[in-house]
Protein backbone atom coordinates (compact mmCIF):
# COMPACT_ATOMS: atom_id res chain seq x y z
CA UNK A 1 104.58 185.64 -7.26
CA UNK A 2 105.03 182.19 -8.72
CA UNK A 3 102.70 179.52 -9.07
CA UNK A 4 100.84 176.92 -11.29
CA UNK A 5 97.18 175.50 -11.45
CA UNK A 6 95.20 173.70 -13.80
CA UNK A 7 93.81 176.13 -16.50
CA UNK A 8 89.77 173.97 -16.00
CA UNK A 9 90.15 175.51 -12.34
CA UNK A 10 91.21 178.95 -13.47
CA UNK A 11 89.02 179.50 -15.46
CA UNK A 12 85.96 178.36 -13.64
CA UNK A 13 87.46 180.77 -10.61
CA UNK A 14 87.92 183.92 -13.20
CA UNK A 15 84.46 183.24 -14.31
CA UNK A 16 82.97 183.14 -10.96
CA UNK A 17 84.74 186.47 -9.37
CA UNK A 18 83.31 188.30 -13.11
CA UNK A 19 79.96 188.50 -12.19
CA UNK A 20 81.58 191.48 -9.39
CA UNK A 21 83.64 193.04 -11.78
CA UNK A 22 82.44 196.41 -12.69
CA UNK A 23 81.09 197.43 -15.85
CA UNK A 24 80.51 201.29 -15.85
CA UNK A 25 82.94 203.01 -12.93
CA UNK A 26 84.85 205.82 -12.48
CA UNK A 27 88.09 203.93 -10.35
CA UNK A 28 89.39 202.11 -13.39
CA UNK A 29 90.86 199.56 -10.94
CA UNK A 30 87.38 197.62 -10.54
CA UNK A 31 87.50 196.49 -14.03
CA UNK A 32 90.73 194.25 -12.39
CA UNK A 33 90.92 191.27 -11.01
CA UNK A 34 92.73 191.04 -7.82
CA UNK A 35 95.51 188.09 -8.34
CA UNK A 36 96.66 186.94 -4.90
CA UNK A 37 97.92 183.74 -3.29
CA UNK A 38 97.02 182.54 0.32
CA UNK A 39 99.02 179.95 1.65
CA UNK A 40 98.94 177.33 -0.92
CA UNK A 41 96.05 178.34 -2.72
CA UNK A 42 95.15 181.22 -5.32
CA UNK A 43 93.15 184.04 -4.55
CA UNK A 44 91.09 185.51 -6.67
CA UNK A 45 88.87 188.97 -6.16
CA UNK A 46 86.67 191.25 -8.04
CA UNK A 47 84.46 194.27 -6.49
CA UNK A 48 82.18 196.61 -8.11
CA UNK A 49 82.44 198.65 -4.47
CA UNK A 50 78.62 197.26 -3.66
CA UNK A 51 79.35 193.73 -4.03
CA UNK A 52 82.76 192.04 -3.77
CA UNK A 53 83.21 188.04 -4.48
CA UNK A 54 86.61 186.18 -3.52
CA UNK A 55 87.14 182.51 -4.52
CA UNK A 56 90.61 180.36 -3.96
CA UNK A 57 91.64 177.19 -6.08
CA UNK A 58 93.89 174.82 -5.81
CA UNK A 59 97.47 175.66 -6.52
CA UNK A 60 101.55 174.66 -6.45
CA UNK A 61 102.72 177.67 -5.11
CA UNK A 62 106.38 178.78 -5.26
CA UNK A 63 106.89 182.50 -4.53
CA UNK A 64 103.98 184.44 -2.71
CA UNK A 65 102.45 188.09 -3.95
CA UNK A 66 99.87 189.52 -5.39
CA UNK A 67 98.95 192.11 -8.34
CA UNK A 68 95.39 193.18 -9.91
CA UNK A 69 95.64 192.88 -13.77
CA UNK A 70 91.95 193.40 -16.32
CA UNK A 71 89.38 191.03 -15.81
CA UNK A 72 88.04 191.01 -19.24
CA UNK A 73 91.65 190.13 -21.00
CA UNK A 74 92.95 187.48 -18.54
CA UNK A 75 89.67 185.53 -18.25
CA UNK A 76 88.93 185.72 -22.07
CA UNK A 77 92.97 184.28 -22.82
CA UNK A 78 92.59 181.69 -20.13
CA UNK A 79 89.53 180.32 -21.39
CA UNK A 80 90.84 180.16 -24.58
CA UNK A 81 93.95 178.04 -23.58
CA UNK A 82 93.97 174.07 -23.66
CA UNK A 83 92.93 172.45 -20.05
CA UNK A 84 96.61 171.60 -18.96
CA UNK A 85 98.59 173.21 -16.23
CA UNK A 86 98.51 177.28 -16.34
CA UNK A 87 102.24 178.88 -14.84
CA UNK A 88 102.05 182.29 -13.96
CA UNK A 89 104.58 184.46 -12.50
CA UNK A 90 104.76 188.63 -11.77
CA UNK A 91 108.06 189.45 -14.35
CA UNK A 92 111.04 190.87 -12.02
CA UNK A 93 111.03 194.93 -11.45
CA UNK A 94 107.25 194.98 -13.45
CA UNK A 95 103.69 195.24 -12.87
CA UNK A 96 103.30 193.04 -16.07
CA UNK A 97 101.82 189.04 -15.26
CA UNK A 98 103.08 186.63 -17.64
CA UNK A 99 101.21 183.17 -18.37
CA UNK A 100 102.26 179.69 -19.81
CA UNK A 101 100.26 177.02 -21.13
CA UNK A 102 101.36 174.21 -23.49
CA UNK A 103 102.76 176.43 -26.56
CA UNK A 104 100.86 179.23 -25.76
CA UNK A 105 102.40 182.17 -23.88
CA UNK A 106 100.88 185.97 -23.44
CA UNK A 107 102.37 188.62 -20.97
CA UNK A 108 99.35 191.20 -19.22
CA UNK A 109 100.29 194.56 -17.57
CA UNK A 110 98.68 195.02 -13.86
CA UNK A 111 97.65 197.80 -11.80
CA UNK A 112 99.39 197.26 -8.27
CA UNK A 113 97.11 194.90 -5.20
CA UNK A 114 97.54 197.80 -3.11
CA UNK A 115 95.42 200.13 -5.00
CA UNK A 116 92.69 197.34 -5.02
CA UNK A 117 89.98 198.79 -2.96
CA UNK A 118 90.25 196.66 0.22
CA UNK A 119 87.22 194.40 1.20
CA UNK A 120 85.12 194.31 4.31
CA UNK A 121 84.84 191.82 6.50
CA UNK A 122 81.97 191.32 8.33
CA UNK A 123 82.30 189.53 11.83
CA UNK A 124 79.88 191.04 13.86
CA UNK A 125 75.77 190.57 13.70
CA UNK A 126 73.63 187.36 13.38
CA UNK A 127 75.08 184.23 11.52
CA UNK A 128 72.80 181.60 10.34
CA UNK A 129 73.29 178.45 8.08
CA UNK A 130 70.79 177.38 5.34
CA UNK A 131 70.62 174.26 3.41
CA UNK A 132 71.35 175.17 -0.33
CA UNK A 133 68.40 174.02 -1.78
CA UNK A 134 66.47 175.35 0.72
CA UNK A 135 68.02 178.74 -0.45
CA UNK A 136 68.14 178.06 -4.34
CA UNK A 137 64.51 177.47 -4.11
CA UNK A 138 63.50 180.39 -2.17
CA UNK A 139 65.08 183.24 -4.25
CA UNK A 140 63.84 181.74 -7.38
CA UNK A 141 60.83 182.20 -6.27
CA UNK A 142 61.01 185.43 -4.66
CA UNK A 143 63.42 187.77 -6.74
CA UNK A 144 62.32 188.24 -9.48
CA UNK A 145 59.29 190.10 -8.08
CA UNK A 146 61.92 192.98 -7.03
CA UNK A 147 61.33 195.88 -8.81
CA UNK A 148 64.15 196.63 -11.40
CA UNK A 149 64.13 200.52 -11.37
CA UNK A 150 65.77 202.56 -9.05
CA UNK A 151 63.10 204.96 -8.35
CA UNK A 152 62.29 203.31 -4.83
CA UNK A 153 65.50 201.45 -4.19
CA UNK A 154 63.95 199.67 -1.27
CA UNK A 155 62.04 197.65 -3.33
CA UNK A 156 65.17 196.79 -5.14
CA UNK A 157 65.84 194.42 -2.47
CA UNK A 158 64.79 191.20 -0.82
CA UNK A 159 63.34 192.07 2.55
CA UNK A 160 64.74 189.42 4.55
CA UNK A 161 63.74 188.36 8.17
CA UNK A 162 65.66 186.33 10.07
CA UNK A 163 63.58 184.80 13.28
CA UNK A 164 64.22 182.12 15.34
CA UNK A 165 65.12 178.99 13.04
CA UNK A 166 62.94 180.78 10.36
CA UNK A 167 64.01 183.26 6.97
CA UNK A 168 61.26 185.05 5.51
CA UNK A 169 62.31 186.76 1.97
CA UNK A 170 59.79 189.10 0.35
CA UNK A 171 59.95 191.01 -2.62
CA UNK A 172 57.70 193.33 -3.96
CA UNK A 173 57.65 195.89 -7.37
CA UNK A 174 54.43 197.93 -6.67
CA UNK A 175 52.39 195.34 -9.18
CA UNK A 176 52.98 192.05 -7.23
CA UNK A 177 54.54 190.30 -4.13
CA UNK A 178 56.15 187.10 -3.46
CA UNK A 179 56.78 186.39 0.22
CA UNK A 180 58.68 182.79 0.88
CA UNK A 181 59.68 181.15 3.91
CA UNK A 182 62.34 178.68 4.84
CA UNK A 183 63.88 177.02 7.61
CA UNK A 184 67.50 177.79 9.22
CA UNK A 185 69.69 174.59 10.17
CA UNK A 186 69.66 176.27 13.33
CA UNK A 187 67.86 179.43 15.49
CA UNK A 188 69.98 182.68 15.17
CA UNK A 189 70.60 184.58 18.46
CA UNK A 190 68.36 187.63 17.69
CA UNK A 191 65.53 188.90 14.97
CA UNK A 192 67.04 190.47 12.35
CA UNK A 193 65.19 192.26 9.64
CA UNK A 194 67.46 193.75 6.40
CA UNK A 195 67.07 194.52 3.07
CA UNK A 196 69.68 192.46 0.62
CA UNK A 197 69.89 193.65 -3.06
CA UNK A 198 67.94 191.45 -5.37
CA UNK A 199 71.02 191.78 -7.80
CA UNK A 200 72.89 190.15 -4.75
CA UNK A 201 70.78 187.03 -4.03
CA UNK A 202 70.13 186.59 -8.15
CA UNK A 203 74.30 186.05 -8.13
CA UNK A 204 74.31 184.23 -5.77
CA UNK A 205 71.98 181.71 -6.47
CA UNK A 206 74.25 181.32 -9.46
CA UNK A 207 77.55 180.65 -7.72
CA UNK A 208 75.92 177.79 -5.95
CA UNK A 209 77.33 174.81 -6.81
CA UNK A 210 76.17 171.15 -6.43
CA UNK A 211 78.82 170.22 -4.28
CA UNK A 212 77.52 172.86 -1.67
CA UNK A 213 75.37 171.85 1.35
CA UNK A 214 75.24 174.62 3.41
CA UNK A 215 75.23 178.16 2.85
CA UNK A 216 76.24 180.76 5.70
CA UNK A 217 75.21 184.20 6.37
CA UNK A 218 76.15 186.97 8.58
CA UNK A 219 74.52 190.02 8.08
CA UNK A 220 75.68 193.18 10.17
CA UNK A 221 72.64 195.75 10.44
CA UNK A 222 74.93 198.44 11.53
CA UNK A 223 77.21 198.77 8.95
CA UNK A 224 75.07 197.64 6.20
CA UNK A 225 76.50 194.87 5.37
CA UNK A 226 76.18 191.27 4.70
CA UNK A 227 78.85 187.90 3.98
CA UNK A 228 77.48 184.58 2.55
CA UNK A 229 79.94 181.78 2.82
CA UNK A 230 79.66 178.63 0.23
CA UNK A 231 82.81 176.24 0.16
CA UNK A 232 85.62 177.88 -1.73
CA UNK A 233 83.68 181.35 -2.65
CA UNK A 234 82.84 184.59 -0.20
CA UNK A 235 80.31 186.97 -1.34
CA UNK A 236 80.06 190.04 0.63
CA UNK A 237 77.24 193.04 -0.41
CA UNK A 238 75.96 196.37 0.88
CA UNK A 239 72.53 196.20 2.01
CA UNK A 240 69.91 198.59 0.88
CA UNK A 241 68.69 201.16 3.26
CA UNK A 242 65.62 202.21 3.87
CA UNK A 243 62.38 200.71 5.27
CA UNK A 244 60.37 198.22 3.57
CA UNK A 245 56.46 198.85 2.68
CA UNK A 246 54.36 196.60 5.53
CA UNK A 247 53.36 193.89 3.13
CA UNK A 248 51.64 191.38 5.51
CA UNK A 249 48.47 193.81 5.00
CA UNK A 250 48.52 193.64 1.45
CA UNK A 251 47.41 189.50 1.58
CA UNK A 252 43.91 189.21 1.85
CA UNK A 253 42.78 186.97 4.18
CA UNK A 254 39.39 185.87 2.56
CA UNK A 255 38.42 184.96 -0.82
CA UNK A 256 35.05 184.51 -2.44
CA UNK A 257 36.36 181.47 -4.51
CA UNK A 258 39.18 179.33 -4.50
CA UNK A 259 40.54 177.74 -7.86
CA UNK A 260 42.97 174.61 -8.33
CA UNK A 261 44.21 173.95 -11.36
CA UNK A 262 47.61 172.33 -12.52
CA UNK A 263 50.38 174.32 -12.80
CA UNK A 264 52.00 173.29 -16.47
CA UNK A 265 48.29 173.59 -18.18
CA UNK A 266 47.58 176.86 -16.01
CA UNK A 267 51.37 178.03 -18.02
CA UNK A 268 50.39 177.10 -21.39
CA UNK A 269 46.80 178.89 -21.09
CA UNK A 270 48.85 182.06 -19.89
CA UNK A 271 51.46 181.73 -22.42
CA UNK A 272 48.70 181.13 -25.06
CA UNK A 273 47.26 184.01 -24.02
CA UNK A 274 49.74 186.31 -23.81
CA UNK A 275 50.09 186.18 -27.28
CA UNK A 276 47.29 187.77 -28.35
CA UNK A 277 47.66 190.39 -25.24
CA UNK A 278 50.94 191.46 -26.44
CA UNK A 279 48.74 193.99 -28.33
CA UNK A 280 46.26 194.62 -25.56
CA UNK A 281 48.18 196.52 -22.72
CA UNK A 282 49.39 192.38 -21.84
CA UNK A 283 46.21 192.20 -20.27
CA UNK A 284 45.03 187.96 -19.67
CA UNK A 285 41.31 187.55 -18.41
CA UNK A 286 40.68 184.96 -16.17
CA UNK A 287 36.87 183.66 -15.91
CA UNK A 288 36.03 181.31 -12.95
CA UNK A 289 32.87 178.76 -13.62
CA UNK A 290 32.23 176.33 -11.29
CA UNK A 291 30.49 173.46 -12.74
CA UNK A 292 27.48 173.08 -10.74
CA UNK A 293 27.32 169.46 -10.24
CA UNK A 294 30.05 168.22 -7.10
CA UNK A 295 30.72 165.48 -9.50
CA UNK A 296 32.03 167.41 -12.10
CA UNK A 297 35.15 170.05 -12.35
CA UNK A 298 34.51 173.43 -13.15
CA UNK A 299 36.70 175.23 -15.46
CA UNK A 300 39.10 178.09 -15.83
CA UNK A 301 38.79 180.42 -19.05
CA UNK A 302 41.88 182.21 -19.44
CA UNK A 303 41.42 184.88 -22.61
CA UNK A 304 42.94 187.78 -23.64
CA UNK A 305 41.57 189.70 -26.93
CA UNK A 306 43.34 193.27 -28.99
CA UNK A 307 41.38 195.48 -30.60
CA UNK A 308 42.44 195.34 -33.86
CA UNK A 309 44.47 191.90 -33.91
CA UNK A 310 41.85 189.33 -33.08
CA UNK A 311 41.27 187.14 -29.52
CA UNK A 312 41.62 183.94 -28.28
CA UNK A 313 40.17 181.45 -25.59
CA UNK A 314 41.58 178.72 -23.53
CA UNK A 315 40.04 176.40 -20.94
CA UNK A 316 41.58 174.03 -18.51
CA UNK A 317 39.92 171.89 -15.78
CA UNK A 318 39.52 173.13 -12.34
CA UNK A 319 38.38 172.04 -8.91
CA UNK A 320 36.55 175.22 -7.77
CA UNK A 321 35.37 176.06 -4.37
CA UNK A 322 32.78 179.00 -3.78
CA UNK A 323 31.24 181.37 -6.79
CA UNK A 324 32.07 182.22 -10.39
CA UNK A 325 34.51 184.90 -10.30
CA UNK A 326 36.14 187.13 -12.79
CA UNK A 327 40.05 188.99 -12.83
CA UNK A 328 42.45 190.22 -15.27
CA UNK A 329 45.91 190.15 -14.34
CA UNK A 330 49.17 191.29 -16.54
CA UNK A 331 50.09 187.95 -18.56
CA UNK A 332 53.90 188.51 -17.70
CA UNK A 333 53.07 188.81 -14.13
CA UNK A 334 51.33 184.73 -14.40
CA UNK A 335 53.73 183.86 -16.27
CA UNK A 336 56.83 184.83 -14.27
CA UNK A 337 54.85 183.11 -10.85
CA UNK A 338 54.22 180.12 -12.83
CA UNK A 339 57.66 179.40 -14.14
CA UNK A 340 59.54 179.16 -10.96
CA UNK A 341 56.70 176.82 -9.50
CA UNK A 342 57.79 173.45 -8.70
CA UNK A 343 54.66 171.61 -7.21
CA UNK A 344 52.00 170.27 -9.63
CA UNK A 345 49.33 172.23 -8.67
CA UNK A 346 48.39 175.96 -7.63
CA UNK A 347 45.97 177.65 -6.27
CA UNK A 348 44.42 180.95 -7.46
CA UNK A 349 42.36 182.87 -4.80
CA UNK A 350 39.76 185.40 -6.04
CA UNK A 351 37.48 188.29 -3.96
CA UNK A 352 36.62 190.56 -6.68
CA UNK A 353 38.25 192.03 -10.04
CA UNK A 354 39.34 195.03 -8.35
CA UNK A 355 41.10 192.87 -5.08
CA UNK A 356 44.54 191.62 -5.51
CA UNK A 357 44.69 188.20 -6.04
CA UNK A 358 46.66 185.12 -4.17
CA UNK A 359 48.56 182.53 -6.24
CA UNK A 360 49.66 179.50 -3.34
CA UNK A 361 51.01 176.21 -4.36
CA UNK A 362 49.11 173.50 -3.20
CA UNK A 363 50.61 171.28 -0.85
CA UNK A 364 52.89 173.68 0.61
CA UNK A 365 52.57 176.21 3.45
CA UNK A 366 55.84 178.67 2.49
CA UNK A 367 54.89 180.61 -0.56
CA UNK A 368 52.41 183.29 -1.27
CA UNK A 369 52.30 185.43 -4.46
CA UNK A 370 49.81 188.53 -4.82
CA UNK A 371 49.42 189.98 -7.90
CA UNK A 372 47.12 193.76 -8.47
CA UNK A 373 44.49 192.98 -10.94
CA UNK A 374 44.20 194.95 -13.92
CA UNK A 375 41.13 196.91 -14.78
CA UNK A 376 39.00 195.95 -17.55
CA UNK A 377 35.63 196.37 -19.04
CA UNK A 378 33.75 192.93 -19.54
């Protein structure tokens, strides 16, 4: 192997295939990077045996091969090095890489590419295309409502349901729920329902770039499996097993009062709040009272008080339809709902302090977020 590329490039592509390199394994080989040219581009691979990421770059290719050599070393040196063109060549009768760059000059020993645990392809199943920020949007505001332990690793995962010209993601811990839906650039060929890894779609939200438009998907039920395409990067990721908890019955489909409020004052309340609740099991009260007079907006009281730290109090105008109500929720929980919100104002839907309750933005139809309310003497 022989070939040069512009060190900007490398690096970005080294930096990229990292977030797949494995951190704790027992096949020492997953802490390489798989080296590899493909025509006349570079190839470069990492797995961690549940998710694998490949991306190519640009690159004057002279003599063809391939070698895996540490991740870690190679993409801390090449970061290091000045942005001008990178040479690298596999030394004759060696498994040892050697790199150029202006004056600087460094020599890695490799593992050979046929050791590298080989990666799946996945051709059969549904495909279907979605608009990037279509995509971006919905799993920032659906993942990080996944749980995080693996004591029920369904709920690890994004339920996703593909339908017609429709994806619906859902993710739920046990505390809360955040289903989204968004459309497909075009209707798949059969209803698919799978489970992706939260870990998965949290990665690959990062890998997006501006440049990308569309992203695809195939997703192969049967061998657990599932390949997202972007321009010059491949993603492909087992799929959790297992069957998802029936969430549609966990929405309520009444309320006894309906709040509006805007979403960067409802944040600061929370946030406020949370404070003080740091010290009081993170509990945040929320007090409903409308104002009476049709003229007038009611207001939200958002509180939270500790024992033996003190309390606090915060009020912010709200357009309030049916009675006073009263929850408690986990501050985190608002807070985390909140953040990823992009409209300017939300709704908060209330039955009774011991019923879930239902944060929608208003002015759109595609998100719903439940959240259990916390018990609490008044």
């Amino acid at each position: 192997m022989k070939l040069s590329c512009m060190q900007e490039n490398l690096s970005r592509g080294l930096a990229v295939v990292g977030r797949a390199v494995a951190t704790r394994t027992t096949l020492p080989i997953t802490n390489n990077v798989l080296i590899a040219t493909d025509e006349s581009r570079l190839k470069l691979v990492a797995t961690n045996l549940e998710m694998a990421i490949s991306s190519w770059l640009g690159a004057k290719v002279e003599e063809g091969g391939s070698i895996t050599v540490p991740a870690k070393l190679i993409t801390e040196f090449v970061s290091s090095l000045p942005n001008e063109a990178v040479e690298m060549m596999i030394l004759p009768k060696s498994k040892t890489v050697q790199l150029k760059c202006a004056r600087f000059e460094a020599r890695i020993s490799g593992i050979d590419a046929k050791d590298f645990p080989p990666i799946p392809a996945v051709e059969d199943g549904i495909t279907a295309q979605i608009k990037v920020a279509d995509f971006r949007q919905g799993v920032e505001q659906v993942v990080f409502a996944a749980a995080s332990e693996e004591s029920r690793p369904v709920l690890t995962g994004v339920h996703s349901s593909f339908s017609d010209k429709l994806l619906t993601l859902a993710a739920a811990d046990g505390f809360r729920l955040a289903v989204y839906k968004l459309p497909l650039v075009s209707a798949v060929k059969e209803k698919t329902e799978v489970i992706i890894p939260a870990k998965t779609l949290g990665e690959l939200s990062r890998l997006i770039s501006d440049g990308d438009e569309k992203i695809e998907i195939t997703v192969n039920q049967k061998k657990g499996q599932a390949l997202f395409k972007l321009k010059n990067i491949e993603l492909v990721s087992q799929l959790v097993q297992g069957t998802f908890p029936q969430y549609a019955q966990l929405i309520p489909q009444k309320s006894e009062s309906r709040v509006e409020v805007n979403v960067a004052e409802f944040l600061r309340a929370t946030k406020t709040a949370s404070i003080f609740a740091r010290d009081g099991s993170g509990i945040v009260r929320l007090l409903v009272v409308p104002s009476g007079d049709p003229l007038k907006p009611g207001k939200l009281v958002v509180s939270a008080k500790a024992e033996e730290i003190g309390d606090n109090v915060g009020e912010i105008d709200a357009v309030i339809s049916g009675n006073e109500a009263k929850i408690a929720f986990n501050g985190r929980y608002l807070v985390d709902v909140l953040s990823v919100l992009r409209e300017e104002k939300v709704a908060l839907e209330v039955t009774s302090p011991s019923s879930p309750g239902v944060i929608r933005p208003v002015g759109s139809e595609n998100y719903t977020h439940v959240v259990m309310p916390m018990f609490v003497q008044w």
